[in-house]
C-alpha atoms as a PDB file:
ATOM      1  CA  UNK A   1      41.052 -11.129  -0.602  1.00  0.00           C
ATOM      2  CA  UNK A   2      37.548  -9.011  -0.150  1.00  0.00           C
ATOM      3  CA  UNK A   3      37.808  -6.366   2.586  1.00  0.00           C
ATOM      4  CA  UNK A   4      34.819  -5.427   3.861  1.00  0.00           C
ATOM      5  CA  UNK A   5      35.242  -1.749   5.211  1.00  0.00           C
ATOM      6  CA  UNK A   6      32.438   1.298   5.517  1.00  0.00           C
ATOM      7  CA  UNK A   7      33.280   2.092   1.870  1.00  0.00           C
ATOM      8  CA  UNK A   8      32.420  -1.189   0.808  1.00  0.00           C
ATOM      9  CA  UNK A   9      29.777  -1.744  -1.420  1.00  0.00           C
ATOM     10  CA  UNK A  10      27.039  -4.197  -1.062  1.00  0.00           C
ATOM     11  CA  UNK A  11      27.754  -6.926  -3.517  1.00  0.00           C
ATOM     12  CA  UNK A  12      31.556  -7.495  -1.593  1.00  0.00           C
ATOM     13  CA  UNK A  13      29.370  -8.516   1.314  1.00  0.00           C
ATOM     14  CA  UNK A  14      26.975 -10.947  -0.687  1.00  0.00           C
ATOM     15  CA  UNK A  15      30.420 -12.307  -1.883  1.00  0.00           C
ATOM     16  CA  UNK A  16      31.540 -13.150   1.462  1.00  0.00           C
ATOM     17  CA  UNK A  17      28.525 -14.601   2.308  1.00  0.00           C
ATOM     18  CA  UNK A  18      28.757 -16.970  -0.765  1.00  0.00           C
ATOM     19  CA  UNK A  19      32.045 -17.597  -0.831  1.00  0.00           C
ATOM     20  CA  UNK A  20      32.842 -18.566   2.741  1.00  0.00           C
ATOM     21  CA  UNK A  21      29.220 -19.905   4.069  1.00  0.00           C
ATOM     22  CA  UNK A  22      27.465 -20.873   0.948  1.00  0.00           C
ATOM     23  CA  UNK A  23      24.597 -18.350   0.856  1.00  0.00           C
ATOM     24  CA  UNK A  24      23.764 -17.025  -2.180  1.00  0.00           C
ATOM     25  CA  UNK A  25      22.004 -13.924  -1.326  1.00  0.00           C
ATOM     26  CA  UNK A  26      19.850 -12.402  -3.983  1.00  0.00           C
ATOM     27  CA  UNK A  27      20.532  -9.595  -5.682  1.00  0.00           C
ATOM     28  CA  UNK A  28      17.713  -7.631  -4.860  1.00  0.00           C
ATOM     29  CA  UNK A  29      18.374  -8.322  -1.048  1.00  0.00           C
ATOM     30  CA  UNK A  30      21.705  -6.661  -1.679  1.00  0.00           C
ATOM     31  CA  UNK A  31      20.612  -2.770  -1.207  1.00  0.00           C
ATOM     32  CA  UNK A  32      18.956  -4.187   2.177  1.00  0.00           C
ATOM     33  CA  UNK A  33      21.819  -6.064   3.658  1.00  0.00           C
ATOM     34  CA  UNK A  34      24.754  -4.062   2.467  1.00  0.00           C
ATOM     35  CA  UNK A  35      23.596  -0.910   4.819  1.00  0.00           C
ATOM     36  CA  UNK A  36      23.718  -3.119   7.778  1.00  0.00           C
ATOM     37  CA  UNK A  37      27.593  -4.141   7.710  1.00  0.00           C
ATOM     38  CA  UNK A  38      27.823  -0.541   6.145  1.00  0.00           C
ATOM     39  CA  UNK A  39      26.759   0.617   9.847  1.00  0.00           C
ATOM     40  CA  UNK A  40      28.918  -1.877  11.810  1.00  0.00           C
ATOM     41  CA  UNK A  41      31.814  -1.051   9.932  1.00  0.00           C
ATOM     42  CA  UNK A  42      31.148   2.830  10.377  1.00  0.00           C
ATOM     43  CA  UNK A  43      30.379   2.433  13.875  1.00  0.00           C
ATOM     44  CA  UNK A  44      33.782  -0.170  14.946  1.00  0.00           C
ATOM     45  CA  UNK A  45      36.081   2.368  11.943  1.00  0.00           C
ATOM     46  CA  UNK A  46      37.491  -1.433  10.953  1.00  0.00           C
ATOM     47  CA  UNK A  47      37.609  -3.942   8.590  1.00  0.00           C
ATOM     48  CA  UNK A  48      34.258  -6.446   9.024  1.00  0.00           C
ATOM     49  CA  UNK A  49      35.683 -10.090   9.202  1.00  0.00           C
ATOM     50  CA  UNK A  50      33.506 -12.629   7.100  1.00  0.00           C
ATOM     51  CA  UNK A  51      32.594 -14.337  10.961  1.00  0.00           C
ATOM     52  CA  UNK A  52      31.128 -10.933  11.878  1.00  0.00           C
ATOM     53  CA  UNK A  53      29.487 -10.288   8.329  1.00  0.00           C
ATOM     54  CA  UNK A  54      27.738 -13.699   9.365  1.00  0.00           C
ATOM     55  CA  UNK A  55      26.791 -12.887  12.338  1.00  0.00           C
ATOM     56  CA  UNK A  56      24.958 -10.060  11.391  1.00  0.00           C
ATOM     57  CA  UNK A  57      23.308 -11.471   8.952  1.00  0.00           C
ATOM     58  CA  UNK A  58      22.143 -14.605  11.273  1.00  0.00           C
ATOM     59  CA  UNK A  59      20.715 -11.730  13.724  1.00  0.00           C
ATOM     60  CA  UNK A  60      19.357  -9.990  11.030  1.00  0.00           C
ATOM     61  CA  UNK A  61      17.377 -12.665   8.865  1.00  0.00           C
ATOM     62  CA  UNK A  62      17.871 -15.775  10.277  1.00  0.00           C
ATOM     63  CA  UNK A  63      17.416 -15.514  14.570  1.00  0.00           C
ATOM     64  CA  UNK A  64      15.059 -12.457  14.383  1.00  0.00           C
ATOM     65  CA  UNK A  65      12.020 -13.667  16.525  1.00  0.00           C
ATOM     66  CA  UNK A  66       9.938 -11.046  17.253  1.00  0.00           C
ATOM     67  CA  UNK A  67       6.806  -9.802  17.611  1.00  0.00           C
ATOM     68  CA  UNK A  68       5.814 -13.601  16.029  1.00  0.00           C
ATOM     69  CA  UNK A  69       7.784 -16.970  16.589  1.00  0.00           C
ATOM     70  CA  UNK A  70       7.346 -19.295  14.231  1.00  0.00           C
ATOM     71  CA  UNK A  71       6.450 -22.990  16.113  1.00  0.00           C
ATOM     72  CA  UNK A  72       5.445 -25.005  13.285  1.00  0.00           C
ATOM     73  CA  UNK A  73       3.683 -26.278  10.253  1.00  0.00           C
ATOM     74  CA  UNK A  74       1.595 -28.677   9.110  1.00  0.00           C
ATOM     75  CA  UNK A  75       0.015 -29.522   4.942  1.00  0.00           C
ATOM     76  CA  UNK A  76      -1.884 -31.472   3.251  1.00  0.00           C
ATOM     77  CA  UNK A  77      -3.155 -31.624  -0.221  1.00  0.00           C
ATOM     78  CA  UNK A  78      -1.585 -30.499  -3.927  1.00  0.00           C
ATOM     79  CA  UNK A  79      -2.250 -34.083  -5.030  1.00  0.00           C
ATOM     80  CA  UNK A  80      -2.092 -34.181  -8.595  1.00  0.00           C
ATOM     81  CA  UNK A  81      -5.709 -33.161  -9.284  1.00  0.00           C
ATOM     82  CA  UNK A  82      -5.304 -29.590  -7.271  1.00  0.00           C
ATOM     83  CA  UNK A  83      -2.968 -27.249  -6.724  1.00  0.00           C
ATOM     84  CA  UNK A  84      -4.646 -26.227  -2.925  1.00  0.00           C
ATOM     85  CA  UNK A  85      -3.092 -26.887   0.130  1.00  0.00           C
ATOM     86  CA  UNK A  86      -4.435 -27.002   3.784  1.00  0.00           C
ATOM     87  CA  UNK A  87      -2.178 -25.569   6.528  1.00  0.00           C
ATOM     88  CA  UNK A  88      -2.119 -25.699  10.381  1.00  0.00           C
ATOM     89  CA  UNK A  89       0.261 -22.602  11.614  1.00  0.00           C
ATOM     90  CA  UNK A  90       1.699 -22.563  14.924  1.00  0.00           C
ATOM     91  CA  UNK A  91       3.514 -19.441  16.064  1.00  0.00           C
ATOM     92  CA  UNK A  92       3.352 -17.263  19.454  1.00  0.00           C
ATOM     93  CA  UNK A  93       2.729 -13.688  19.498  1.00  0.00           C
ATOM     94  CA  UNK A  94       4.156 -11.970  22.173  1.00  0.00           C
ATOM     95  CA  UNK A  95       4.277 -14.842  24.437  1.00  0.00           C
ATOM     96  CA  UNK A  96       0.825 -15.745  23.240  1.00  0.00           C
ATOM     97  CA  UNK A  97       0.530 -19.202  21.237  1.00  0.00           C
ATOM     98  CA  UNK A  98      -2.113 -19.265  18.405  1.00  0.00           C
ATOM     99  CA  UNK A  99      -2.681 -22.485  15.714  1.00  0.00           C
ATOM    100  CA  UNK A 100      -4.142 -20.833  12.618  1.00  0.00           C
ATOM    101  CA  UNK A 101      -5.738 -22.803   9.356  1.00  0.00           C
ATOM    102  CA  UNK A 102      -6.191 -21.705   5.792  1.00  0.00           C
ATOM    103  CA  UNK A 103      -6.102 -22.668   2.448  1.00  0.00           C
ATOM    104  CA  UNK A 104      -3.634 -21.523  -0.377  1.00  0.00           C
ATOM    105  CA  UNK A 105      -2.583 -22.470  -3.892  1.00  0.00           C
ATOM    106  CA  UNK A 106       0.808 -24.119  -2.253  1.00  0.00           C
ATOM    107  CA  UNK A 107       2.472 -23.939   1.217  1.00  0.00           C
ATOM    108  CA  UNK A 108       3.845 -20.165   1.735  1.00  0.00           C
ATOM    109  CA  UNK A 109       0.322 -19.005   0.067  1.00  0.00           C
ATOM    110  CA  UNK A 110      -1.518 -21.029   2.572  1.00  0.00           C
ATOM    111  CA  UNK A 111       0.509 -20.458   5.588  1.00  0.00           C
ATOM    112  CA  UNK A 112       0.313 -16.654   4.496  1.00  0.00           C
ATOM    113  CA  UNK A 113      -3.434 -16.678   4.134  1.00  0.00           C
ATOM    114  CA  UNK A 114      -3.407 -18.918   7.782  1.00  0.00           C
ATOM    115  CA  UNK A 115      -1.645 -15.670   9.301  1.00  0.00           C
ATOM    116  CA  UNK A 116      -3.657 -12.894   8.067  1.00  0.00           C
ATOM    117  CA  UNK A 117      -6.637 -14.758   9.752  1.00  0.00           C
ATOM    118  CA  UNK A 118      -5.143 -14.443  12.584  1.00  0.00           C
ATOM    119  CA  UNK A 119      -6.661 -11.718  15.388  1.00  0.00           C
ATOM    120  CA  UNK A 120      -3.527 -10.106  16.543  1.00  0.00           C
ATOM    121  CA  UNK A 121      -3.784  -6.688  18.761  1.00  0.00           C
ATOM    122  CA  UNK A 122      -1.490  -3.919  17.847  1.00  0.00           C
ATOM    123  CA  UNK A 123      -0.039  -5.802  14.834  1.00  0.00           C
ATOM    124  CA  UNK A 124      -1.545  -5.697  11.181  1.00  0.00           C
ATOM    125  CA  UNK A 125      -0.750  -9.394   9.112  1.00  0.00           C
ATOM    126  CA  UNK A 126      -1.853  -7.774   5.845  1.00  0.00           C
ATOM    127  CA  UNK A 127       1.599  -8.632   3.600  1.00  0.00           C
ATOM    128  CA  UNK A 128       1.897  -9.632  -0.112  1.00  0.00           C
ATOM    129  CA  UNK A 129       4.792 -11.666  -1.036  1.00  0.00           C
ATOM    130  CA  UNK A 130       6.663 -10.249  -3.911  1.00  0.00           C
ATOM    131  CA  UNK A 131       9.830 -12.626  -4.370  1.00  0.00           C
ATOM    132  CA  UNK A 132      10.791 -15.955  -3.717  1.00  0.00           C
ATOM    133  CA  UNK A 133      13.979 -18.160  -4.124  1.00  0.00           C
ATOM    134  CA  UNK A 134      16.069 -20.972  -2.398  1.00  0.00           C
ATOM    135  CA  UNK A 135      19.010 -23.205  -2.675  1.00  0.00           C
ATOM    136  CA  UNK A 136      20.690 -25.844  -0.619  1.00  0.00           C
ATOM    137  CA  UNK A 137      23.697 -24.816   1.688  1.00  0.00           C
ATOM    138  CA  UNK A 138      25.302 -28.341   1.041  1.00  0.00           C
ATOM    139  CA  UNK A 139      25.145 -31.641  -0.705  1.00  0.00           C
ATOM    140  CA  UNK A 140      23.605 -34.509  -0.109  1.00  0.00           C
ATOM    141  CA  UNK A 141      20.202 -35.714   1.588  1.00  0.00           C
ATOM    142  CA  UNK A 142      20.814 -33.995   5.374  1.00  0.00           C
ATOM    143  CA  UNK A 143      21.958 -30.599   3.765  1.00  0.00           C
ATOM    144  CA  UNK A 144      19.895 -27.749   4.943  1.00  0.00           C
ATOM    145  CA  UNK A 145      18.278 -25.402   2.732  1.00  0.00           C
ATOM    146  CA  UNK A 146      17.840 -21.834   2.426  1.00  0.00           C
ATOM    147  CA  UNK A 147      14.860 -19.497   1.378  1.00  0.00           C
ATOM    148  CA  UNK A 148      14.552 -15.565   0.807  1.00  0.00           C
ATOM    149  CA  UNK A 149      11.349 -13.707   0.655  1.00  0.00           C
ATOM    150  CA  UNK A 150      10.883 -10.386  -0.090  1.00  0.00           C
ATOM    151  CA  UNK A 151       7.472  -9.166   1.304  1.00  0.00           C
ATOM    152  CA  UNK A 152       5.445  -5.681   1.032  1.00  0.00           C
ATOM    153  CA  UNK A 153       4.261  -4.345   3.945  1.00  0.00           C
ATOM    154  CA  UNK A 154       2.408  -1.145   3.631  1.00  0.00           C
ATOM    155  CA  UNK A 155       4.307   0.732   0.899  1.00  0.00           C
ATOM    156  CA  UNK A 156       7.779  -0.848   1.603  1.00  0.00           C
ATOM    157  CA  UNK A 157       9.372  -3.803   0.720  1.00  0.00           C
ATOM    158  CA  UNK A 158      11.057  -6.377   3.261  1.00  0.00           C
ATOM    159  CA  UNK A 159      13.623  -9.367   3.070  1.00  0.00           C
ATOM    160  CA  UNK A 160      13.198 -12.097   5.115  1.00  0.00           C
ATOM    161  CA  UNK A 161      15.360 -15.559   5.356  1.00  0.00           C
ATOM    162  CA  UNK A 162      14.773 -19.310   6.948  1.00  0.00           C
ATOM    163  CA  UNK A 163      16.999 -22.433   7.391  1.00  0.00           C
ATOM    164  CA  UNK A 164      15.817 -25.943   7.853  1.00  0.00           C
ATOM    165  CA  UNK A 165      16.518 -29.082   6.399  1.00  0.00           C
ATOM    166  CA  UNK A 166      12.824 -29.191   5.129  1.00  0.00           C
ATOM    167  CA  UNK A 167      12.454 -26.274   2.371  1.00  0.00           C
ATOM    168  CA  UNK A 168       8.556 -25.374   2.706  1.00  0.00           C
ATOM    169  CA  UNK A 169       9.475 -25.162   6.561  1.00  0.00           C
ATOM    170  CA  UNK A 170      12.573 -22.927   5.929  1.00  0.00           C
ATOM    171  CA  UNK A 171      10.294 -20.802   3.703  1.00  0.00           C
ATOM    172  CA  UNK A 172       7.696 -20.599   5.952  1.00  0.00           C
ATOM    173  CA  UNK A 173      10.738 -19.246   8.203  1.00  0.00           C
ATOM    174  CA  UNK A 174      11.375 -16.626   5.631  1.00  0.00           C
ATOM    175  CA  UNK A 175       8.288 -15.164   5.930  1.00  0.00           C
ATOM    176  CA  UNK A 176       8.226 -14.550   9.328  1.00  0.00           C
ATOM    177  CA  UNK A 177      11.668 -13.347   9.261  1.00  0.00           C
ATOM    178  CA  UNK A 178      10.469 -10.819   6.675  1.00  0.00           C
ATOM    179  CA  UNK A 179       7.409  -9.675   8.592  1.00  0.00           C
ATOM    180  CA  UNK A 180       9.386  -9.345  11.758  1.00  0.00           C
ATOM    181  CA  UNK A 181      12.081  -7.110  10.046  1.00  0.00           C
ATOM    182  CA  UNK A 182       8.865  -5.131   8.484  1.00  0.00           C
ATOM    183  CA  UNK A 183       7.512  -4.206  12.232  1.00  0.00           C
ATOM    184  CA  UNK A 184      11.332  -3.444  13.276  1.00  0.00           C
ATOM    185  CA  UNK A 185      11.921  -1.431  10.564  1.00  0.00           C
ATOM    186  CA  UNK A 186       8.469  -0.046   9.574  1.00  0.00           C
ATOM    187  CA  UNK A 187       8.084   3.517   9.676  1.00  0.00           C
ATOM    188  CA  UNK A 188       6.274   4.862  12.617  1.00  0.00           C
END
């Protein structure tokens, strides 16, 4: 039995995570996710059930859609004899829906350079991604998978997560989960 309380440290909430829903949050993410239970345990002065420790994660990382909403994405390329690949980016910003196209040495470097091309007011795309992993959240060939990306946004570093059952589009997810948690939590 894990109790997850507002003395509990970060890796009992990665457990829970793991354990019960099959995602295996990385360790780095840990210092960024652990404070958020932290506060919903502090806040309710009870014991955070693994359903609510989902929860907030799935607000946090995976339903967060805002200021951009990823639509969709479309490749080509990487065929043996090159490593480039040729996006198409859908997303809307603020209600606004923009297709953006650029080039990258594989799909989250193209749809990232597709992005920053992009003339948004009030918002700043400029991002480096700085860590990358996935896994599958179940066997066999309709499983969905997972991806985490950490991104750096100005000086600070961000965690973003995606779900599909395609991994470059669940990645692609990532990203813009990460750069909407930036602009949430960016200092202002």
């Amino acid at each position: 039995i894990i109790r997850i309380n507002s003395q509990s440290g970060k890796g009992g909430v990665a457990y829970i995570l793991e354990n019960t829903y099959g995602f295996q949050v990385p360790k780095k993410m840990h210092a960024e996710l652990g404070p958020l239970v932290q506060e919903v345990a502090d806040k309710s002065n009870e014991e955070i059930l693994p359903e609510k420790i989902k929860e907030i994660f799935s607000r946090e990382y995976l339903e967060i859609s805002s200021p951009l909403q990823y639509i969709g994405f479309q490749h080509s390329g990487a065929d043996g004899k090159t490593n480039e690949v040729e996006c198409a980016l859908s997303f809307a910003y603020r209600g606004n829906i923009m297709t953006v196209s650029a080039t990258g040495n594989g799909p989250i470097d193209a749809a990232k350079k597709a992005l920053q091309t992009a003339k948004l007011p009030d918002f700043s795309p400029e991002f480096s991604v700085q860590y990358y992993t996935e896994h599958s959240l179940a066997s066999g060939s309709d499983a969905k998978a997972v991806a985490y990306i950490q991104i750096k946004y100005g000086e600070k570093f961000y965690f973003g997560a995606g779900i599909d059952s395609n991994i470059e589009i669940a990645s692609i997810k990532a990203m813009f989960s990460a750069i909407n948690r930036a602009v949430k939590y960016r200092p202002k």
